[in-house]
N, C-alpha and C. Protein backbone atom coordinates (compact mmCIF):
# COMPACT_ATOMS: atom_id res chain seq x y z
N UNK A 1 -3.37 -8.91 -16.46
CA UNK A 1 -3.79 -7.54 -16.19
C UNK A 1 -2.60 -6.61 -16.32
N UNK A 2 -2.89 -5.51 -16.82
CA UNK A 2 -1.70 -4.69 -16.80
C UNK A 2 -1.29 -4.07 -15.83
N UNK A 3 -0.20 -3.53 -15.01
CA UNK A 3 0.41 -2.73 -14.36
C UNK A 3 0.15 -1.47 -14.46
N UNK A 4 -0.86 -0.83 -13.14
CA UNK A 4 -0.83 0.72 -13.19
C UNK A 4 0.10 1.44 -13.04
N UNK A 5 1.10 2.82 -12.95
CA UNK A 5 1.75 3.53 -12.46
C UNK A 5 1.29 4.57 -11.29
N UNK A 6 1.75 4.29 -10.11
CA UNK A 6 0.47 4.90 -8.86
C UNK A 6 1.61 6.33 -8.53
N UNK A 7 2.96 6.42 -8.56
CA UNK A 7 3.90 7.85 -7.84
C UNK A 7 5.38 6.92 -8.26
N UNK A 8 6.35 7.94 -8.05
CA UNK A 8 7.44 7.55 -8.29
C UNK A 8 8.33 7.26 -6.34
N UNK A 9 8.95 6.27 -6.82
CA UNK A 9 9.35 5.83 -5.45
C UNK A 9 9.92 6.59 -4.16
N UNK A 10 10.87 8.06 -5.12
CA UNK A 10 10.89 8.50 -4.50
C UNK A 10 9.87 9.27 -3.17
N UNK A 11 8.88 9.40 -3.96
CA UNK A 11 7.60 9.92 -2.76
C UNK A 11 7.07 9.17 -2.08
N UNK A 12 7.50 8.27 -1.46
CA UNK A 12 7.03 7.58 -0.86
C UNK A 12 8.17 7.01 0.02
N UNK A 13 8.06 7.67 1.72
CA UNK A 13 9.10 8.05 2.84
C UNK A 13 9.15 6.54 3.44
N UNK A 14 10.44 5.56 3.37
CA UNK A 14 10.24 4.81 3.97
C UNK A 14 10.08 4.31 5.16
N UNK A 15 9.20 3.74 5.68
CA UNK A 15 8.83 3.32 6.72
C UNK A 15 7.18 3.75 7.16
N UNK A 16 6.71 4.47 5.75
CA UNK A 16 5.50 5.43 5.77
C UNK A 16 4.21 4.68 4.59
N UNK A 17 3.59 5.78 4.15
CA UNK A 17 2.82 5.20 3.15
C UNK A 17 2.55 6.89 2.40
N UNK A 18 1.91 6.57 0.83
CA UNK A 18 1.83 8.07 0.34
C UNK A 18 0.36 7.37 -0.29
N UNK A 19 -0.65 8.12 -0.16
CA UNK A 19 -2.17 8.11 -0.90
C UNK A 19 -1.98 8.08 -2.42
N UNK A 20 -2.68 6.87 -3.16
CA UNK A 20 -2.74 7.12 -4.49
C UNK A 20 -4.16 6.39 -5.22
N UNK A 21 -5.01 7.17 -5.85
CA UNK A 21 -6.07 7.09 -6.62
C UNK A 21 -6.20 7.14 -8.07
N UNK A 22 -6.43 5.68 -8.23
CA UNK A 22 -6.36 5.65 -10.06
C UNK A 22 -7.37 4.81 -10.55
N UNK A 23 -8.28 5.28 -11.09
CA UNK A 23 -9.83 4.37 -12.00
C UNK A 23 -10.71 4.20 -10.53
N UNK A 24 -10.44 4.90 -9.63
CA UNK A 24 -11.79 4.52 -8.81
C UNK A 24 -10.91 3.64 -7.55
N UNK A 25 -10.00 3.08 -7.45
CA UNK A 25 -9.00 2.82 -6.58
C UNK A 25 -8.47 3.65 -6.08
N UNK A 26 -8.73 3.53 -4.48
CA UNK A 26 -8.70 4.54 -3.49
C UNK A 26 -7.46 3.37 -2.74
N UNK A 27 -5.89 4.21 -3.07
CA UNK A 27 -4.85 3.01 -2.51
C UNK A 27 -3.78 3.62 -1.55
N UNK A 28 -3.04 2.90 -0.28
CA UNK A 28 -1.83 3.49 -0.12
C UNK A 28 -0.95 2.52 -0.44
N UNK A 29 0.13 3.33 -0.67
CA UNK A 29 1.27 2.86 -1.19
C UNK A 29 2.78 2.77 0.26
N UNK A 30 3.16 1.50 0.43
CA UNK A 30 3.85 1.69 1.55
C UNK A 30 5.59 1.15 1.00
N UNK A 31 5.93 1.84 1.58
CA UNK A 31 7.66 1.55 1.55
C UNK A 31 8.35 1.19 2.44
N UNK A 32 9.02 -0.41 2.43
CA UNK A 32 9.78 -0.73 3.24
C UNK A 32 11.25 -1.26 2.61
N UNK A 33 11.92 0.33 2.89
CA UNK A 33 13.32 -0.16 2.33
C UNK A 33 12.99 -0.40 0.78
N UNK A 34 13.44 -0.63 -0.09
CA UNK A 34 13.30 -1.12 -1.59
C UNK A 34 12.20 -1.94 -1.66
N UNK A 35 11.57 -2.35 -0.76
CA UNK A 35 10.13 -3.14 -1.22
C UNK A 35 8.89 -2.03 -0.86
N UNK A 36 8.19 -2.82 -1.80
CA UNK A 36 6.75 -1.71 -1.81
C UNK A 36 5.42 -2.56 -1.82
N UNK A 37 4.20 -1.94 -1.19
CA UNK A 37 2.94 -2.82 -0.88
C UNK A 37 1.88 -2.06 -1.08
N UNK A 38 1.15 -2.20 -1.85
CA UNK A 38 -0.05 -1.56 -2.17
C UNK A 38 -1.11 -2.56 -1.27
N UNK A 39 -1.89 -1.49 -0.91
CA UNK A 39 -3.69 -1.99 -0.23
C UNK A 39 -4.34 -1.29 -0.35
N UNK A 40 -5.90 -1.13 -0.38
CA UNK A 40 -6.70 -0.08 -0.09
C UNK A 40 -6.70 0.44 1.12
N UNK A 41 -6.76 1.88 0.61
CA UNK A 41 -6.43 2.75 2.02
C UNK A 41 -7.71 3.14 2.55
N UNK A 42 -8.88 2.45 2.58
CA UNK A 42 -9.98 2.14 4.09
C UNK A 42 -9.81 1.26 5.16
N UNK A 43 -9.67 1.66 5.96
CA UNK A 43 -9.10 0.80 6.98
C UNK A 43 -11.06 0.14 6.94
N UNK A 44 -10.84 -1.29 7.08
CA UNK A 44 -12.89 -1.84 7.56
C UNK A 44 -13.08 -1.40 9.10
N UNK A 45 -12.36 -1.43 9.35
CA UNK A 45 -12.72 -0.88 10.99
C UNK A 45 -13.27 0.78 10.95
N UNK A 46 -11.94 1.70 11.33
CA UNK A 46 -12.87 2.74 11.31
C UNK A 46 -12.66 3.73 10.34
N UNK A 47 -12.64 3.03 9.26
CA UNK A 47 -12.63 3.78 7.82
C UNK A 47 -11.83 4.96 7.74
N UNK A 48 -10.62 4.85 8.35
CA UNK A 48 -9.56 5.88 8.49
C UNK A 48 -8.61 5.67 7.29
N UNK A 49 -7.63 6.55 7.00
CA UNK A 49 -7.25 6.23 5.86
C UNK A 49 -6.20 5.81 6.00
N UNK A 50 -5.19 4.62 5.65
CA UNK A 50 -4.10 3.76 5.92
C UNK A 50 -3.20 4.73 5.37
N UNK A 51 -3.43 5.26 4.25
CA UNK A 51 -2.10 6.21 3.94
C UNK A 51 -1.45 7.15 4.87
N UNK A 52 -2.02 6.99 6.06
CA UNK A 52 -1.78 8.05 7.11
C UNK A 52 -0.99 7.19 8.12
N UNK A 53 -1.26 6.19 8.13
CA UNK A 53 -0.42 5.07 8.38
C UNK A 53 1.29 5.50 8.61
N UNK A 54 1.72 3.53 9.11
CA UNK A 54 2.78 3.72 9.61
C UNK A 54 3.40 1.93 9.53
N UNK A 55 5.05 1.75 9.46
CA UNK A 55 4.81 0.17 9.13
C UNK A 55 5.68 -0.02 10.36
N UNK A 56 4.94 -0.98 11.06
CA UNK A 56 5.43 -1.39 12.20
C UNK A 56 5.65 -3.68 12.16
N UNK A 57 6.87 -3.58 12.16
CA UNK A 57 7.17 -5.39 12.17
C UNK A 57 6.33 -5.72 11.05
N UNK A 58 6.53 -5.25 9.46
CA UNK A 58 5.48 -6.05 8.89
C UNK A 58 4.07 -5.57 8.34
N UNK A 59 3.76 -4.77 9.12
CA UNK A 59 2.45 -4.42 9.18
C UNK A 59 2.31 -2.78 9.30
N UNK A 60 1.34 -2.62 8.36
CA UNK A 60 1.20 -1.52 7.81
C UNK A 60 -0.31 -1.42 9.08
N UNK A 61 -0.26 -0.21 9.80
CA UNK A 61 -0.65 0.54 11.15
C UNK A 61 -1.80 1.35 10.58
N UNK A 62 -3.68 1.15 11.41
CA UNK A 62 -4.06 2.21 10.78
C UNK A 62 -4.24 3.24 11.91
N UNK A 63 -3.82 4.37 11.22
CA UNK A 63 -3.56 5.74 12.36
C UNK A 63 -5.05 5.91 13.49
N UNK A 64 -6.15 5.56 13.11
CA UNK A 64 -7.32 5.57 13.96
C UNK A 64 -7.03 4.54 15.19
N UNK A 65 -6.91 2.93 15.44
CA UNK A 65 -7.01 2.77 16.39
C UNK A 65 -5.69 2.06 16.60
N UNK A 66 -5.10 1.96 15.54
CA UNK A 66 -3.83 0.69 15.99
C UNK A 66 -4.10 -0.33 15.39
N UNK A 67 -5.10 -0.77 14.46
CA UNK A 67 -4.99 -2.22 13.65
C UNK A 67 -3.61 -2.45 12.84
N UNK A 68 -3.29 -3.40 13.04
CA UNK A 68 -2.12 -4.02 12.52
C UNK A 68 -2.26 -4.85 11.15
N UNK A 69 -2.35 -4.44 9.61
CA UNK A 69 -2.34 -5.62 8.79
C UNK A 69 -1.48 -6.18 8.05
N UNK A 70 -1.11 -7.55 8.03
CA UNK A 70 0.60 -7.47 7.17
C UNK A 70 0.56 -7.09 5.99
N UNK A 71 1.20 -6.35 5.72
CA UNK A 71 1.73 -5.78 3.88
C UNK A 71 1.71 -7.10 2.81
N UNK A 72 2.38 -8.18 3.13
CA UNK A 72 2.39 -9.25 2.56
C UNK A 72 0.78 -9.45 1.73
N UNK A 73 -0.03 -10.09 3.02
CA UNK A 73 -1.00 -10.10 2.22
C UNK A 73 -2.56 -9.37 3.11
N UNK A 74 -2.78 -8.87 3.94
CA UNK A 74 -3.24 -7.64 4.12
C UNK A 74 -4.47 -8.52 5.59
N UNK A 75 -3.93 -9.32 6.08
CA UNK A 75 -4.52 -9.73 7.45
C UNK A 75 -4.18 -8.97 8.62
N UNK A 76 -5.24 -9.11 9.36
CA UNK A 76 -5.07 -8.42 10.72
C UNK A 76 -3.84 -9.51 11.62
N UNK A 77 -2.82 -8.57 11.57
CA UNK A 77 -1.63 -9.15 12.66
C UNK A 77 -2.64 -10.18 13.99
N UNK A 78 -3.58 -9.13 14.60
CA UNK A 78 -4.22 -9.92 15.62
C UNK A 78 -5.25 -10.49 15.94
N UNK A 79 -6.39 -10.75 14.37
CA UNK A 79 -7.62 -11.11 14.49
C UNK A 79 -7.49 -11.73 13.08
N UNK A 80 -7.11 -12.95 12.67
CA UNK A 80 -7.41 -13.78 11.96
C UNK A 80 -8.48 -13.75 11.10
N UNK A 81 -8.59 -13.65 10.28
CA UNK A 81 -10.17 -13.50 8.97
C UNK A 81 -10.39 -12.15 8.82
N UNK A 82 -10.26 -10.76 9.31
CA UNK A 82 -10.20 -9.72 9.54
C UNK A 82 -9.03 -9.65 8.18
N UNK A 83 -9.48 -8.69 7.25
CA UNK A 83 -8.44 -8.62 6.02
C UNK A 83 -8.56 -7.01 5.17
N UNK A 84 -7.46 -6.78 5.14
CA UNK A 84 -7.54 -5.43 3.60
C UNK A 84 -7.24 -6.26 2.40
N UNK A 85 -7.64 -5.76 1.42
CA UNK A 85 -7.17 -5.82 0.16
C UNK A 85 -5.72 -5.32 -0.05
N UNK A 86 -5.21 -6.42 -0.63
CA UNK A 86 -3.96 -6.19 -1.14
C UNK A 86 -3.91 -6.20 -2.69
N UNK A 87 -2.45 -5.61 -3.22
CA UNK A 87 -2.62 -5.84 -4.47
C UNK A 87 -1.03 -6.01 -4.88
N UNK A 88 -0.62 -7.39 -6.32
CA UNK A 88 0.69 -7.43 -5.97
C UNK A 88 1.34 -5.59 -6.52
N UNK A 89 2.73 -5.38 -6.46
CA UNK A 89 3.33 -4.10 -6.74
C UNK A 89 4.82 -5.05 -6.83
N UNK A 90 5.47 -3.62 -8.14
CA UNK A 90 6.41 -3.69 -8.47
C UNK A 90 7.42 -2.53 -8.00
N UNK A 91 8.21 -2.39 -8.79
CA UNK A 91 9.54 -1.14 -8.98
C UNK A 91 9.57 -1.34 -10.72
N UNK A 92 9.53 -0.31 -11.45
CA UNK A 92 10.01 -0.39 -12.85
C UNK A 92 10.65 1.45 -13.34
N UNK A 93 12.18 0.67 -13.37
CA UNK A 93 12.94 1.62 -13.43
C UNK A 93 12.39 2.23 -15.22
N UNK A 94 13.21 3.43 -15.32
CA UNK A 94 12.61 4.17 -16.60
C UNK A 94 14.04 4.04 -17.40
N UNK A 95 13.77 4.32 -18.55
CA UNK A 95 14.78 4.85 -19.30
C UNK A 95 15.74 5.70 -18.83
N UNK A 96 15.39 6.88 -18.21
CA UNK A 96 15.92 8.19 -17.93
C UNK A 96 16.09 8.21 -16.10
N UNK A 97 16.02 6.85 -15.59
CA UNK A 97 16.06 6.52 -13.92
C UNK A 97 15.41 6.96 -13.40
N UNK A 98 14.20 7.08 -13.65
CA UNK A 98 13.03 7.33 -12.52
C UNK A 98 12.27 6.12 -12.35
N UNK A 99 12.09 5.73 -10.96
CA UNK A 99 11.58 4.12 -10.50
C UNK A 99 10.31 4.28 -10.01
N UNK A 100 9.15 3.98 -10.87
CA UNK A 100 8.39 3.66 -10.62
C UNK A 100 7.16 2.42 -9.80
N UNK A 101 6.55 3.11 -9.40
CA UNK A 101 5.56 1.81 -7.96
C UNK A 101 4.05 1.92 -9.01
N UNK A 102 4.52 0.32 -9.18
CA UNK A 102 3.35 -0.22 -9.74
C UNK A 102 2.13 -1.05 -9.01
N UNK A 103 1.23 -1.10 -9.60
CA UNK A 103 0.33 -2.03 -8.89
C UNK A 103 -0.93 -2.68 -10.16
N UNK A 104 -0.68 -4.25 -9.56
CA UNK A 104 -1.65 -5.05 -10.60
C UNK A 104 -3.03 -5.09 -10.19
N UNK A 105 -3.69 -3.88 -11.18
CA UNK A 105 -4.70 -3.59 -10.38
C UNK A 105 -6.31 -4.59 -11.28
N UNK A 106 -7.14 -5.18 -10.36
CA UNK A 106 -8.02 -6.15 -11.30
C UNK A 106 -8.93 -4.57 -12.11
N UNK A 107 -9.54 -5.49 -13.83
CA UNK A 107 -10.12 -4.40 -14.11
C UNK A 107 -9.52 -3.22 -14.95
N UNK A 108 -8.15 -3.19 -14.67
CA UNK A 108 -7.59 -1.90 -14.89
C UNK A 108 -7.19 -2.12 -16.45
């Protein structure tokens, strides 16, 4: 599958997440330090939007009640089988040094 281009790294505040929508993928994009984690930004609980989010030990926070899911691969820190969609993500620097946040999106 090919690699989408979702924002450039800079926009995206670490320790945060920035909203990005591409082909019908509704995603946030989170930054920890030089690593980056794409998921869909519906939280299943109360359909709040994760990009509003926050990364706490690991786990990307949804601003509605406090669900915890790890960035890794998108489980609830505290309820086992409880899951977001994850998707893997890169960094791909440019010619001209602008570093781009990718994501292998299915479909795309």
């Amino acid at each position: 599958m090919p690699w989408a281009s979702l924002c450039e790294i800079s926009e995206v505040v670490d320790g945060q997440a920035k909203y990005a929508e591409i082909d019908g993928f509704k995603l946030a994009v989170f930054r920890q330090g030089e690593s980056v984690f794409v998921m869909d930004d519906t939280c299943p609980h109360a359909k709040a939007s994760m990009s509003n989010g926050w990364i706490d030990r690991g786990c990307a926070v949804c601003p509605a009640h406090a669900w915890a899911f790890r960035l890794t691969d998108g489980s609830l820190r505290d309820a086992p089988g409880v899951m977001l969609r994850t998707y893997p993500a890169r960094l791909k620097t440019l010619a001209d040094g602008r570093v781009l946040v990718q994501a292998n999106l299915p479909g795309y």
